[in-house]
Protein backbone atom coordinates (compact mmCIF):
# COMPACT_ATOMS: atom_id res chain seq x y z
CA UNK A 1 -24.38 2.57 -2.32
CA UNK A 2 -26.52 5.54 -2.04
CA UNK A 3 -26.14 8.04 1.06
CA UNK A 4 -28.33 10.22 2.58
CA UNK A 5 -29.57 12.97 0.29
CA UNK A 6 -28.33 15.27 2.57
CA UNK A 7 -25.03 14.32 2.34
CA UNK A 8 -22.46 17.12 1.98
CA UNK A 9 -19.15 17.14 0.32
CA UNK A 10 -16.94 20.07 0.78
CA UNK A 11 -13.70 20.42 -1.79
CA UNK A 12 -10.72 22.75 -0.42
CA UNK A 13 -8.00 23.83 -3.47
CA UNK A 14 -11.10 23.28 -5.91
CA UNK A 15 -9.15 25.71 -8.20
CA UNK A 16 -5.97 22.94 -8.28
CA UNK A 17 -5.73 19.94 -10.52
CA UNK A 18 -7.64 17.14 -8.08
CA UNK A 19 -10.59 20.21 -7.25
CA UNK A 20 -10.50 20.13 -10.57
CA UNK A 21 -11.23 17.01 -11.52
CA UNK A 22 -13.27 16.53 -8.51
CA UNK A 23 -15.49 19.30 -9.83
CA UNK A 24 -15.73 17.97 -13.32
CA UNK A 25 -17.00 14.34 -11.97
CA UNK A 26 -19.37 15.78 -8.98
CA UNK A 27 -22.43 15.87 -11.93
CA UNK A 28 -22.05 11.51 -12.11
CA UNK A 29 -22.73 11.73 -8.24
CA UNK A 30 -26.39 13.80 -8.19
CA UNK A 31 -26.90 12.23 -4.78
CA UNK A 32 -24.52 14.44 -2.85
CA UNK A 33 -24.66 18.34 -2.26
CA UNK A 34 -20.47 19.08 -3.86
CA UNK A 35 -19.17 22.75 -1.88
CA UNK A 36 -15.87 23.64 -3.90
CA UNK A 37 -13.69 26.39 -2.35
CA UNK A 38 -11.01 28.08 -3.55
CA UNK A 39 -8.20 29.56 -1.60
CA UNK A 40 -9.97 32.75 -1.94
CA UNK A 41 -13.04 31.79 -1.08
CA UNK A 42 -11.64 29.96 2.06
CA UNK A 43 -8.11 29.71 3.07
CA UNK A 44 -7.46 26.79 5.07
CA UNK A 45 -4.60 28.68 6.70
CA UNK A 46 -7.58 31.12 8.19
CA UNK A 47 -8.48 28.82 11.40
CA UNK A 48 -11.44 31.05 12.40
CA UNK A 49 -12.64 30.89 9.07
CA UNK A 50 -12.67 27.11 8.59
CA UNK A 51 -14.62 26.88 12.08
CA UNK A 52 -17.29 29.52 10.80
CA UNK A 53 -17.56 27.45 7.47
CA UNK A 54 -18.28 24.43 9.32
CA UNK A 55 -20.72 25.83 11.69
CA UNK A 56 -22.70 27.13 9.03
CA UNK A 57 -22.51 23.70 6.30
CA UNK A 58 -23.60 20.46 7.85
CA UNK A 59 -20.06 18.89 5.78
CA UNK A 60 -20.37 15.00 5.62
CA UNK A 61 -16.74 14.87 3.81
CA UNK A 62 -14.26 17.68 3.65
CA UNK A 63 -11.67 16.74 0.72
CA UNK A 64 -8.21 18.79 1.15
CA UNK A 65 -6.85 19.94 -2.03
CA UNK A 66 -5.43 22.75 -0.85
CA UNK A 67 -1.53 22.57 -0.44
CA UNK A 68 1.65 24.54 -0.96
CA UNK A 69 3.24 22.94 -3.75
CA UNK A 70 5.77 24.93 -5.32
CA UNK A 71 8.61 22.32 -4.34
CA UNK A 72 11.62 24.52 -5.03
CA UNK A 73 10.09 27.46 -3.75
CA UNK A 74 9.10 26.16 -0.51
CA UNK A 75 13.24 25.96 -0.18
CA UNK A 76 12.75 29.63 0.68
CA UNK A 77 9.83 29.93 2.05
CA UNK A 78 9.60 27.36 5.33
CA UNK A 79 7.32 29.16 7.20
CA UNK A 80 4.57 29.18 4.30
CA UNK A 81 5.11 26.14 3.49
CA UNK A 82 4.54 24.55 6.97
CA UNK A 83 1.89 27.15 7.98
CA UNK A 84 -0.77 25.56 5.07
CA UNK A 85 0.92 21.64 4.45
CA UNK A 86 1.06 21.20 8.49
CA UNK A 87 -0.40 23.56 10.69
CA UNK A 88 -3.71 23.73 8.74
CA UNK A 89 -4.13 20.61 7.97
CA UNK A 90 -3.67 19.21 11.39
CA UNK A 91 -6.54 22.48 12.12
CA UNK A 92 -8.78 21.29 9.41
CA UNK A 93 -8.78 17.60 10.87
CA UNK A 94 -9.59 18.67 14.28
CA UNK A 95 -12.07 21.08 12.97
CA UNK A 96 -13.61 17.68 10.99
CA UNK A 97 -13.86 15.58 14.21
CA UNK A 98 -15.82 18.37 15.89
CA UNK A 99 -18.34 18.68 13.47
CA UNK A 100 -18.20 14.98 12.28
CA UNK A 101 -16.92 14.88 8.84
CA UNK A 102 -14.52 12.70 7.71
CA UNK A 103 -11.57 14.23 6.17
CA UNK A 104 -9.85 13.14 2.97
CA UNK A 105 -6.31 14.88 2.90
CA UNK A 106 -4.07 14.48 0.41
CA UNK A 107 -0.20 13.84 0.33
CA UNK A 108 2.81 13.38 -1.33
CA UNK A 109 5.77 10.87 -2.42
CA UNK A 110 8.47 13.27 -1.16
CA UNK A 111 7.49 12.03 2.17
CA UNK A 112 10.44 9.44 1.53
CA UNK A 113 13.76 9.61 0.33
CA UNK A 114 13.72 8.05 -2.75
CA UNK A 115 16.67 5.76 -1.52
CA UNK A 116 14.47 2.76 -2.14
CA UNK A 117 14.50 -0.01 -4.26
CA UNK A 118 10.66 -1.53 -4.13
CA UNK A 119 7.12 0.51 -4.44
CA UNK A 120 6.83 1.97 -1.13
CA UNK A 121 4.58 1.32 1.74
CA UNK A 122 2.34 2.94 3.71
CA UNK A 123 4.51 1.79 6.84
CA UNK A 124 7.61 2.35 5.42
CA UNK A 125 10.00 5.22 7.25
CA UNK A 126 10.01 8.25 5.95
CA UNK A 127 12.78 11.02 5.51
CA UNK A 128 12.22 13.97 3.27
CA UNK A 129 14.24 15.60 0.75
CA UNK A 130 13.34 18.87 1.30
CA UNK A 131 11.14 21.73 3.09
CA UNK A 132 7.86 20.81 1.00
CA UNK A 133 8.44 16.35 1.89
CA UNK A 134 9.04 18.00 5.85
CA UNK A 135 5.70 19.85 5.99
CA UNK A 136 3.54 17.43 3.99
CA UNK A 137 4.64 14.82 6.27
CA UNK A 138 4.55 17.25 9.43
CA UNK A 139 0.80 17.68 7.90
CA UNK A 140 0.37 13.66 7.77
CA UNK A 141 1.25 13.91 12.01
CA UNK A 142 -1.11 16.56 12.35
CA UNK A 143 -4.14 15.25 10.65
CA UNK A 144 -3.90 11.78 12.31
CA UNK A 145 -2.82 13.60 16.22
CA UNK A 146 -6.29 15.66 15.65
CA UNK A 147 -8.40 13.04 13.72
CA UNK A 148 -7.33 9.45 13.88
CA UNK A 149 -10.51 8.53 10.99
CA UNK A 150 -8.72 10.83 8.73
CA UNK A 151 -7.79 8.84 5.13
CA UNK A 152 -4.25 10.26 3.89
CA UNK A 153 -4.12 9.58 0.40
CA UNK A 154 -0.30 10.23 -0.45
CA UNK A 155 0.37 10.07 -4.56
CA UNK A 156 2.68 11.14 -7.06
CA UNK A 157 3.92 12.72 -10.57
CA UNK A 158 0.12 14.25 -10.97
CA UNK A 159 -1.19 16.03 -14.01
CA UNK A 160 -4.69 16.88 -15.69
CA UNK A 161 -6.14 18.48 -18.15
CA UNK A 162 -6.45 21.46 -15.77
CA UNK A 163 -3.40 23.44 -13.93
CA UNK A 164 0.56 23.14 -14.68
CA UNK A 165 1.82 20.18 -14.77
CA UNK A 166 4.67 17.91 -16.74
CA UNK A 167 2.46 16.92 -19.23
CA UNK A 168 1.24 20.56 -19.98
CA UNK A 169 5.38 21.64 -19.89
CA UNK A 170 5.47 18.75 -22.63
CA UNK A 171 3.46 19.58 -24.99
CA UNK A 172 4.34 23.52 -25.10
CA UNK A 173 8.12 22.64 -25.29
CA UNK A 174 7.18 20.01 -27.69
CA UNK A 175 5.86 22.22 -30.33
CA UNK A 176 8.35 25.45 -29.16
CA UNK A 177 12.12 23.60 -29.59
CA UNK A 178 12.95 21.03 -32.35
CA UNK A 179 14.87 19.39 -29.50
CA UNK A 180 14.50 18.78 -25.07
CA UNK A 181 16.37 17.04 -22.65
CA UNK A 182 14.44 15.25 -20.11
CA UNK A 183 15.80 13.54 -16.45
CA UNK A 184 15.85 9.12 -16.46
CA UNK A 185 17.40 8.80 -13.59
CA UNK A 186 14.23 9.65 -11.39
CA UNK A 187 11.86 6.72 -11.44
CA UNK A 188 8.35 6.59 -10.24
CA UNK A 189 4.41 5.99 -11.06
CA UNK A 190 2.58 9.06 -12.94
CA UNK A 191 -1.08 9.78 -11.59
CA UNK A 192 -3.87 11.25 -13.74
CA UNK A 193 -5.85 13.27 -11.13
CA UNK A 194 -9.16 12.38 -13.07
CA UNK A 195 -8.61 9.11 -11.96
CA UNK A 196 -7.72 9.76 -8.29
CA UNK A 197 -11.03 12.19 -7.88
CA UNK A 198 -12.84 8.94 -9.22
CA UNK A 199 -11.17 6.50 -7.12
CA UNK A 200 -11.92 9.00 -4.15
CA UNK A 201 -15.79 9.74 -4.53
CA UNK A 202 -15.69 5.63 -5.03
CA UNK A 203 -14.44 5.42 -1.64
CA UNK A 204 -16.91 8.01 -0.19
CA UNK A 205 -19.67 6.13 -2.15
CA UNK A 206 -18.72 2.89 -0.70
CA UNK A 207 -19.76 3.92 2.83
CA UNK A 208 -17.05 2.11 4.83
CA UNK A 209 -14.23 4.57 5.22
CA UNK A 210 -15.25 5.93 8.52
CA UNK A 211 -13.45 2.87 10.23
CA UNK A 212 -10.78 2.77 8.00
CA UNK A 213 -8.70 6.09 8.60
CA UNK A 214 -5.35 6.21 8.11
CA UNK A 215 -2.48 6.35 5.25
CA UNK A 216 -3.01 5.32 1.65
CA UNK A 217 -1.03 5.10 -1.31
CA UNK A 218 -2.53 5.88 -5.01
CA UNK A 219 -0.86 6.01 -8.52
CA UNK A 220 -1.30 4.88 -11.81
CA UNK A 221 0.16 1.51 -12.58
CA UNK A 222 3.51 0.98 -14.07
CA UNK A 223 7.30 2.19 -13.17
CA UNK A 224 8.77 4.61 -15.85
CA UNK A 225 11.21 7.80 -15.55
CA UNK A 226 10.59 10.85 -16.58
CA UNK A 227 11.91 10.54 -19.77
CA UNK A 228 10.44 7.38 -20.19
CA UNK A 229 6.77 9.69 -19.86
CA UNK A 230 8.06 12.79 -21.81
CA UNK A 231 8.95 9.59 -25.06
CA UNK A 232 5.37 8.51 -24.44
CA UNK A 233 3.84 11.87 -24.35
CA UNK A 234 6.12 12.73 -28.17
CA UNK A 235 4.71 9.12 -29.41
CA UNK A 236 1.39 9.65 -28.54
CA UNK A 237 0.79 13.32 -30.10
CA UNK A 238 2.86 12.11 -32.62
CA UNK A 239 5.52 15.11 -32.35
CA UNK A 240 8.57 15.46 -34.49
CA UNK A 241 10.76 16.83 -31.31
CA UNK A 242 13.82 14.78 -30.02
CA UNK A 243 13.92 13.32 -26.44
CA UNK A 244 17.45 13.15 -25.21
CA UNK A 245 17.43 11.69 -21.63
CA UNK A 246 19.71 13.73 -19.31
CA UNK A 247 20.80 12.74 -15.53
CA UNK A 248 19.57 14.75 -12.86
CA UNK A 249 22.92 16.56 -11.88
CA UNK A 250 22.06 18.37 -15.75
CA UNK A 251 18.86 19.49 -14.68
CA UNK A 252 19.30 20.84 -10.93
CA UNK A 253 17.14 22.27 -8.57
CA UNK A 254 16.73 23.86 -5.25
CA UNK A 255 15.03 21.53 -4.17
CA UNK A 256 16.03 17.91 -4.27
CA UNK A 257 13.72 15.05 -5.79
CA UNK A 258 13.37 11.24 -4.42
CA UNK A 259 15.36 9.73 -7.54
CA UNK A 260 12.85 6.08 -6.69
CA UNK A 261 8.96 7.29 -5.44
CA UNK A 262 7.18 4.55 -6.95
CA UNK A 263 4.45 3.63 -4.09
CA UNK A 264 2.94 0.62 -3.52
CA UNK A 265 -0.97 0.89 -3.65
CA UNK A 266 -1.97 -2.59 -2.83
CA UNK A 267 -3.56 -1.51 0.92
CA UNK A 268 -6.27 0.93 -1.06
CA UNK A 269 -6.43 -2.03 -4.13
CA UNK A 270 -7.18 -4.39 -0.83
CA UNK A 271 -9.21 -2.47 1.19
CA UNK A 272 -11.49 -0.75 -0.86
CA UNK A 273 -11.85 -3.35 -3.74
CA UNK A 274 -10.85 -0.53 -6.43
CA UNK A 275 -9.22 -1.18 -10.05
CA UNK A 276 -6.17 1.17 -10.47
CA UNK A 277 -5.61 1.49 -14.44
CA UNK A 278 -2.37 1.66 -16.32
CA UNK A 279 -0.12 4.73 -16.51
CA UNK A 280 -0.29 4.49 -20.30
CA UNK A 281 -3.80 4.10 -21.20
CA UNK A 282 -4.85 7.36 -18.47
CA UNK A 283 -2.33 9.23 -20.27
CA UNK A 284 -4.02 8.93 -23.13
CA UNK A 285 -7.10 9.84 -22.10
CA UNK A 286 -5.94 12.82 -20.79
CA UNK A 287 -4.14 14.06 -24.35
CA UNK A 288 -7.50 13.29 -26.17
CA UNK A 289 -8.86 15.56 -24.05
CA UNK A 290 -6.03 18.06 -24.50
């Protein structure tokens, strides 16, 4: 479906993996005007900013990329954390309602526990870990309090061909030690953020999500650990390193990870008629890029 011409998307975080990705996809979508914004160029955190922005863009869509996402760090650093994950997203929504764009915000898996058993749902309780699950799902309140058409797309284990990420930490460790240790006893769905930016602009394209607010879940499909991806990731480049797999209580961290985050992502599948793809074959497309 094709919008009106005039139709403005603005990226926040366009520096991060999903701006990223976002940016590298905008050219398939020539019927939208794509703003990207980095943190410099337009900190969320900066409420009179955002409001000047908006006044001066006529934004259709407004897709929040920007986060605080250094999980262990934000163990340390609770007032940062919430001040961008909460407080500015829950300005950014109300700041979309005002000027009438629909905001896409995005959102984690630390949101739960990782006490389950079964791919989480959208309606199932939360209780975060840690400081960085508290003000992503503090954010979540916020957004929906100040914009109830607001889609909160929560996902997990991301990487790309742009930014830090696991599969980046892989590959450099991979050629630098004859020998790593990675943690099975965390389980959960990887997402290639390529594939989220497409599923999202597919969304936006589709013209029906301004009566469908609310919370969505998004991975790739499949259950592995994280040594389970690491083995994959060694097969796949064909490296000579060893993968031992190691129990989380070997690896700690400040901050503590869900040891289950695998969501269920059959409300987005339903609702917006999209095809997730495997966990495997994204993987791959994101090392032949690499």
């Amino acid at each position: 479906m094709f919008l009106n011409p005039d139709t403005t998307i603005l990226v926040t975080g366009a520096n991060g993996q999903l701006g990223s990705e976002l940016r590298a996809i905008a050219p398939r979508y020539p019927q939208y005007r794509f703003l990207f914004s980095s943190r410099n160029e337009l900190p969320i955190d900066d409420p009179a900013a955002m409001e000047k922005y908006f006044s001066s863009n006529r934004i259709s869509y407004c897709v929040n990329c920007a986060a605080y996402t250094a999980v262990d760090k934000a163990e340390n650093d609770k007032e940062n954390a919430f001040r961008i994950n909460a407080d500015a997203a829950g300005n950014l929504a109300r700041i979309c309602r005002l000027y009438q764009a629909q905001l896409f915000h995005i959102s984690t898996d630390y949101v739960f526990d990782g006490n389950g058993a079964e791919p989480y749902k959208e309606t199932d309780p939360t209780a975060p870990l840690g400081v960085y699950g508290a003000s992503k799902l503090q954010g979540e309140r916020l957004v929906l309090e100040n914009d109830p058409t607001a889609i909160i797309i929560r996902t997990a284990w991301v990487y790309s061909s742009f930014g830090n990420n696991f599969v980046k930490t892989m590959l450099r460790l991979m050629k630098e030690r004859d020998r790593i240790g990675v943690v099975n006893d965390q389980w959960g769905s990887p997402t290639y953020a390529a594939d989220l930016a497409a599923a999202i602009l597919q969304l936006i394209a589709s013209g029906e999500t301004k009566e469908k607010g609310g919370v969505y879940h998004y991975s790739n499909t499949g259950i592995i650990s994280w040594y389970q991806f690491a083995v994959a990731i060694k097969e796949l480049t064909g490296s000579a390193c060893t993968v031992d797999p190691i129990t989380t209580d070997q690896y700690p961290t400040p901050a503590r990870r869900p040891k289950y985050s695998v969501l269920d992502t059959k409300k987005i599948r339903d609702t917006f008629g999209i095809r997730i793809p495997d966990w495997k074959t994204s993987l791959q497309s994101c090392l032949t890029l690499l």
